[in-house]
Protein backbone atom coordinates (compact mmCIF):
# COMPACT_ATOMS: atom_id res chain seq x y z
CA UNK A 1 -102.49 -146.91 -13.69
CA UNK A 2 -99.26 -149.02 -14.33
CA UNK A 3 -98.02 -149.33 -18.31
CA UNK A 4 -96.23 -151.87 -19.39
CA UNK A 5 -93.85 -150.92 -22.26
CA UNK A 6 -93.25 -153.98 -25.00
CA UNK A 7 -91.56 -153.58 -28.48
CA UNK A 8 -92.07 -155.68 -31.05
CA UNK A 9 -90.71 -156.11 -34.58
CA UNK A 10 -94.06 -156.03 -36.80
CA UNK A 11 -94.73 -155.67 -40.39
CA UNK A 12 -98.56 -155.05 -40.19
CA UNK A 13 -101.21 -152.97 -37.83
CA UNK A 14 -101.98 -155.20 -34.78
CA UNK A 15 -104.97 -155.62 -32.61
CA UNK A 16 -104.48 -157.25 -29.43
CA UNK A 17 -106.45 -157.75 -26.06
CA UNK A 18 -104.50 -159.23 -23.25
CA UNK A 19 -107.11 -159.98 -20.36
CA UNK A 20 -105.86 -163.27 -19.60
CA UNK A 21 -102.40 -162.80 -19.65
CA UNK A 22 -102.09 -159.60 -17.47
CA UNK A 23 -104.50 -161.29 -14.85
CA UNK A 24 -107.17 -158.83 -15.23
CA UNK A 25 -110.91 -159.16 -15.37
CA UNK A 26 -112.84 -158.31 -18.46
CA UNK A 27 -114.12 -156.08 -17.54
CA UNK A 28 -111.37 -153.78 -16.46
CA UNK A 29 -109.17 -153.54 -19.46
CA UNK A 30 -108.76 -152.16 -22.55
CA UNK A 31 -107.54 -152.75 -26.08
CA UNK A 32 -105.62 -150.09 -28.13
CA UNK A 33 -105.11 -150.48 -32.15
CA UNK A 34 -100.96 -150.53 -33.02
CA UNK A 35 -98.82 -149.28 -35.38
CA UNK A 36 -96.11 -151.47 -37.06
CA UNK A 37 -92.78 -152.04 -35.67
CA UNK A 38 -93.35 -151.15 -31.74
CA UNK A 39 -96.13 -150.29 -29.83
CA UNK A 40 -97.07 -149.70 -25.99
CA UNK A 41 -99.20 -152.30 -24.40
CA UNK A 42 -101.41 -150.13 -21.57
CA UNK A 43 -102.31 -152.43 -18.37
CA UNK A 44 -104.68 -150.31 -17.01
CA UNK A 45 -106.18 -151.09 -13.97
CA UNK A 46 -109.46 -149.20 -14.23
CA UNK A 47 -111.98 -148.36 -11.61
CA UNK A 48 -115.00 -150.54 -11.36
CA UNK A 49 -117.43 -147.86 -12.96
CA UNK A 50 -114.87 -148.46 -16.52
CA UNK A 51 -116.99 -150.27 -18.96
CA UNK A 52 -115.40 -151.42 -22.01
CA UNK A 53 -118.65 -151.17 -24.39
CA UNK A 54 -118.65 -147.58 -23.93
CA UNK A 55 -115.54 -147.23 -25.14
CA UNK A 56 -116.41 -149.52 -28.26
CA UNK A 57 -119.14 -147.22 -29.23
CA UNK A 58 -117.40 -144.20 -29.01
CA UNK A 59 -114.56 -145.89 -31.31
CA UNK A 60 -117.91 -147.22 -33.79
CA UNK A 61 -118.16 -143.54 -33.43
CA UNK A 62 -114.68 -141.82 -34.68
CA UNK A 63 -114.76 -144.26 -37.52
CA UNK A 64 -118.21 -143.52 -38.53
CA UNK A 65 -116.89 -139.26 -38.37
CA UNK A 66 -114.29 -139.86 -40.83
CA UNK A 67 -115.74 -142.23 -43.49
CA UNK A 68 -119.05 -139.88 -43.72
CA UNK A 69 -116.71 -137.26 -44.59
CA UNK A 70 -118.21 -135.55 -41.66
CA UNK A 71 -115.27 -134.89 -39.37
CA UNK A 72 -111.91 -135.96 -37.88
CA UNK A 73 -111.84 -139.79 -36.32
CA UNK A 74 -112.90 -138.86 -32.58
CA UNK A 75 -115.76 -139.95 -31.17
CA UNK A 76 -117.16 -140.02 -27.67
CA UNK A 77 -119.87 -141.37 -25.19
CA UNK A 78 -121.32 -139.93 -22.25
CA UNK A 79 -123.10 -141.95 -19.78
CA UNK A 80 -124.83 -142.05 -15.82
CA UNK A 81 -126.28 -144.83 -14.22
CA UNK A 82 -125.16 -146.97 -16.74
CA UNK A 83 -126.86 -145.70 -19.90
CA UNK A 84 -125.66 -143.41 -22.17
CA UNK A 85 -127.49 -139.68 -21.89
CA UNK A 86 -125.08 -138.59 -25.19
CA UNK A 87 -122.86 -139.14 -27.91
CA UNK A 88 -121.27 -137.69 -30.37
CA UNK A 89 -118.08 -137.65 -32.62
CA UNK A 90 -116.37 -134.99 -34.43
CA UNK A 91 -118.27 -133.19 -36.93
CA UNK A 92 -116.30 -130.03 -37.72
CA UNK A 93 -116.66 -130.52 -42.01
CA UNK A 94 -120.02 -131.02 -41.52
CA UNK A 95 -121.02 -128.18 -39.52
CA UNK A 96 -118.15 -125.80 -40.83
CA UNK A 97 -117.15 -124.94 -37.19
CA UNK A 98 -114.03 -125.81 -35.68
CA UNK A 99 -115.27 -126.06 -31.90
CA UNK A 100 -117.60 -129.28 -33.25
CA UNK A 101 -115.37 -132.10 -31.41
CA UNK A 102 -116.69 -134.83 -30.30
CA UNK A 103 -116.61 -134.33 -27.05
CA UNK A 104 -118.42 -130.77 -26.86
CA UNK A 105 -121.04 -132.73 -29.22
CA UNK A 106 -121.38 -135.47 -26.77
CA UNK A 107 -121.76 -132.65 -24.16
CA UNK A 108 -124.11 -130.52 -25.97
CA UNK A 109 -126.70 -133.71 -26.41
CA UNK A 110 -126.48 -135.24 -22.80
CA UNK A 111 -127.33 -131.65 -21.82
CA UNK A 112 -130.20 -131.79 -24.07
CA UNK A 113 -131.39 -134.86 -22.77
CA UNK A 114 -131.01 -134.15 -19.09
CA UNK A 115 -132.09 -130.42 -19.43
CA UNK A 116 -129.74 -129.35 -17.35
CA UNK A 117 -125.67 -127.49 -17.93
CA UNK A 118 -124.65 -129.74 -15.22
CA UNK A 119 -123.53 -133.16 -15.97
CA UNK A 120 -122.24 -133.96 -11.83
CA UNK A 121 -122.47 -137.84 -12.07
CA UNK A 122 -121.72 -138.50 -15.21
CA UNK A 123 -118.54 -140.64 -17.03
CA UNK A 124 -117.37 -139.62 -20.57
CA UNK A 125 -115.48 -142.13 -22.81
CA UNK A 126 -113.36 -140.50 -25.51
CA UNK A 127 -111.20 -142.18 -28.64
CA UNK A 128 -108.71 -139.17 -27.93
CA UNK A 129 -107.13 -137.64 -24.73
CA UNK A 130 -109.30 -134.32 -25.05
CA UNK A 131 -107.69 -130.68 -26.06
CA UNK A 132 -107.32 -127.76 -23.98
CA UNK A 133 -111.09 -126.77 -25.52
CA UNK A 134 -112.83 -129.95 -24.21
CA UNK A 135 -111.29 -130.02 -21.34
CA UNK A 136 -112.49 -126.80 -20.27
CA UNK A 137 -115.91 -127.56 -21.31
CA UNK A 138 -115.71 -131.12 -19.26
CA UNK A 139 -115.02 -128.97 -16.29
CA UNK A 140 -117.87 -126.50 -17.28
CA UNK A 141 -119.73 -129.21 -17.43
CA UNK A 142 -118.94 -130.86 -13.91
CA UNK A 143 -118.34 -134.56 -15.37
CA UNK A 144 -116.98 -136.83 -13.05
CA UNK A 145 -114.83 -138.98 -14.90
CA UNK A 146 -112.94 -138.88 -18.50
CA UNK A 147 -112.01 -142.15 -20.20
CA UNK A 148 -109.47 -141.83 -23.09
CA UNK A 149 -108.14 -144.44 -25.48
CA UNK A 150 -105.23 -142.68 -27.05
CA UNK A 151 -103.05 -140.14 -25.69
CA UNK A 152 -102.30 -136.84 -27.21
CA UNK A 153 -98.72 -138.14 -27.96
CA UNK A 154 -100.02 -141.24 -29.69
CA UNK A 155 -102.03 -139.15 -32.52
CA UNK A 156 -99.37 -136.11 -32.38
CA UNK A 157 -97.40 -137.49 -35.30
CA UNK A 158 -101.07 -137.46 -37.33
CA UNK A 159 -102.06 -133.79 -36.99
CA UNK A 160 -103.54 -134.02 -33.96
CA UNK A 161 -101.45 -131.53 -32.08
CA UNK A 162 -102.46 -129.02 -29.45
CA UNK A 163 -99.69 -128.74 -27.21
CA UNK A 164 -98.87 -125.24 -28.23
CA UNK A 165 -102.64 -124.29 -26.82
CA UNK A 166 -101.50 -125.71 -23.67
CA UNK A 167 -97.91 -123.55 -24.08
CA UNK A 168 -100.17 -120.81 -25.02
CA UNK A 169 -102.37 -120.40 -22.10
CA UNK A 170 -98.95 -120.76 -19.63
CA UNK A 171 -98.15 -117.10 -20.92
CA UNK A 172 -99.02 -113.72 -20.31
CA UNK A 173 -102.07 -111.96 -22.29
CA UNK A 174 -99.35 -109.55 -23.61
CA UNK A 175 -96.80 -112.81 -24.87
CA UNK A 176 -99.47 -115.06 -26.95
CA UNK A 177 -98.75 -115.14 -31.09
CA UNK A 178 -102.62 -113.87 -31.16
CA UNK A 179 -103.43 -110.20 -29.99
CA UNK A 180 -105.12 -110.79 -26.58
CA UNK A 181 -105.74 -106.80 -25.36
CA UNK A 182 -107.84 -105.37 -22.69
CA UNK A 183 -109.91 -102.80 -23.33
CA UNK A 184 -111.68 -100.55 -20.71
CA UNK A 185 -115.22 -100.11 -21.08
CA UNK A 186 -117.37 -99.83 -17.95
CA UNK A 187 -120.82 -100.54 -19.54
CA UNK A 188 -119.98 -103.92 -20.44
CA UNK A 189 -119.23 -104.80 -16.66
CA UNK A 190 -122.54 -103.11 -15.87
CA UNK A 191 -124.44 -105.62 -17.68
CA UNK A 192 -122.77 -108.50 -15.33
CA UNK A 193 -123.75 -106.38 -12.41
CA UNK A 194 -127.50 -106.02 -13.45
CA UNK A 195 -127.52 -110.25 -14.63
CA UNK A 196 -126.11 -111.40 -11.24
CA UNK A 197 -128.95 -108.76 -9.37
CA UNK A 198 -131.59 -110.29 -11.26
CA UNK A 199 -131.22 -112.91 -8.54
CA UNK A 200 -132.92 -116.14 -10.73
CA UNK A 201 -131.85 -119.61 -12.00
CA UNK A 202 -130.36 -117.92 -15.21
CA UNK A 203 -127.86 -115.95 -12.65
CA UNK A 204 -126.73 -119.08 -10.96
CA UNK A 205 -126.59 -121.45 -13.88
CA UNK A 206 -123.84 -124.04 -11.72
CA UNK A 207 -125.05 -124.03 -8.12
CA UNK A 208 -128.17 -125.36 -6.08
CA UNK A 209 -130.51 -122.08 -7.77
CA UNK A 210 -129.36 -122.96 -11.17
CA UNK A 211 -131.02 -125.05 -13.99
């Protein structure tokens, strides 16, 4: 990806799209909302699978969260084959439950449609660079691809910060600010002994056996 880096001296939000003047084809770029007085122009030069009406949708999306009162302004799309299987945008007012971002949302519905935990071949678009929590579950989830509009360091200065999560899990068990303790109880490990026995689909929920 190369970035170009232009300042400008503005006195209102700017929307610009630059596909002519940065040589690149339609359908391989994308636009990004400014703030006044500078702003950072992002020549990206996306794979061929990038499609910029995703990534429309899933912005229709974040704004759609915040003015229902439902949730923060993230939203997300996740397609395969070029349709989209699930979307989703934050919803964590509505639902009361912090984990409802729009990307585990998005997840949670493409795994409804496709009936399956495993999402191998599939591209999710996001309006925000996901958090340590999403980013897990993406993995969980085997996508293939994540598309994101804005960085964590663009929305940082709006709330939206979770680089101490990511300083968090760099430490010890023993160092975090929340109590994090072992405890020994053999029975508990007995149960995971007598699931991965059972020797079905429900034991092997991310390989060939699984669902």
């Amino acid at each position: 990806m190369c970035r170009c880096n232009l300042v400008f001296a503005l006195s209102v939000p700017l929307r610009l799209t630059f596909p002519a003047i940065l040589g690149i084809k339609t359908s391989a770029w994308n636009w990004i909302n400014f703030p006044n007085l500078k702003f950072q122009i992002q020549c990206s030069e996306m794979d061929q699978n990038y499609d910029a009406a995703y990534m429309l949708r899933a912005i229709e999306l974040s704004e759609l969260a915040y003015k229902s009162g439902k949730g923060l302004p993230i939203g997300c799309v996740i397609t395969k084959n070029g349709k989209i299987i699930g979307e989703g945008h934050n919803e964590v007012f509505q639902r009361m439950n912090p984990t409802a971002h729009a990307e585990m949302v998005a997840i949670e519905k493409a795994c409804g449609q496709t009936e399956s935990v495993q999402l191998s071949g599939c591209e999710l678009y996001t309006t925000v660079e996901p958090c340590p929590m999403c980013l897990a579950a993406i993995y969980w989830a085997k996508i293939d691809k994540v598309y994101y509009a804005n960085t964590s360091s663009q929305v940082e200065p709006f709330g939206f910060d979770d680089s101490f999560i990511f300083d968090e899990l760099r430490k010890n068990a023993a160092e975090r600010q929340i109590g994090y303790l072992h405890v020994t109880e053999p029975t508990a490990f007995h149960v995971i002994e007598k699931w991965k026995d059972a020797d079905d689909a429900a034991a092997y929920p991310w390989d060939e056996k699984g669902i």
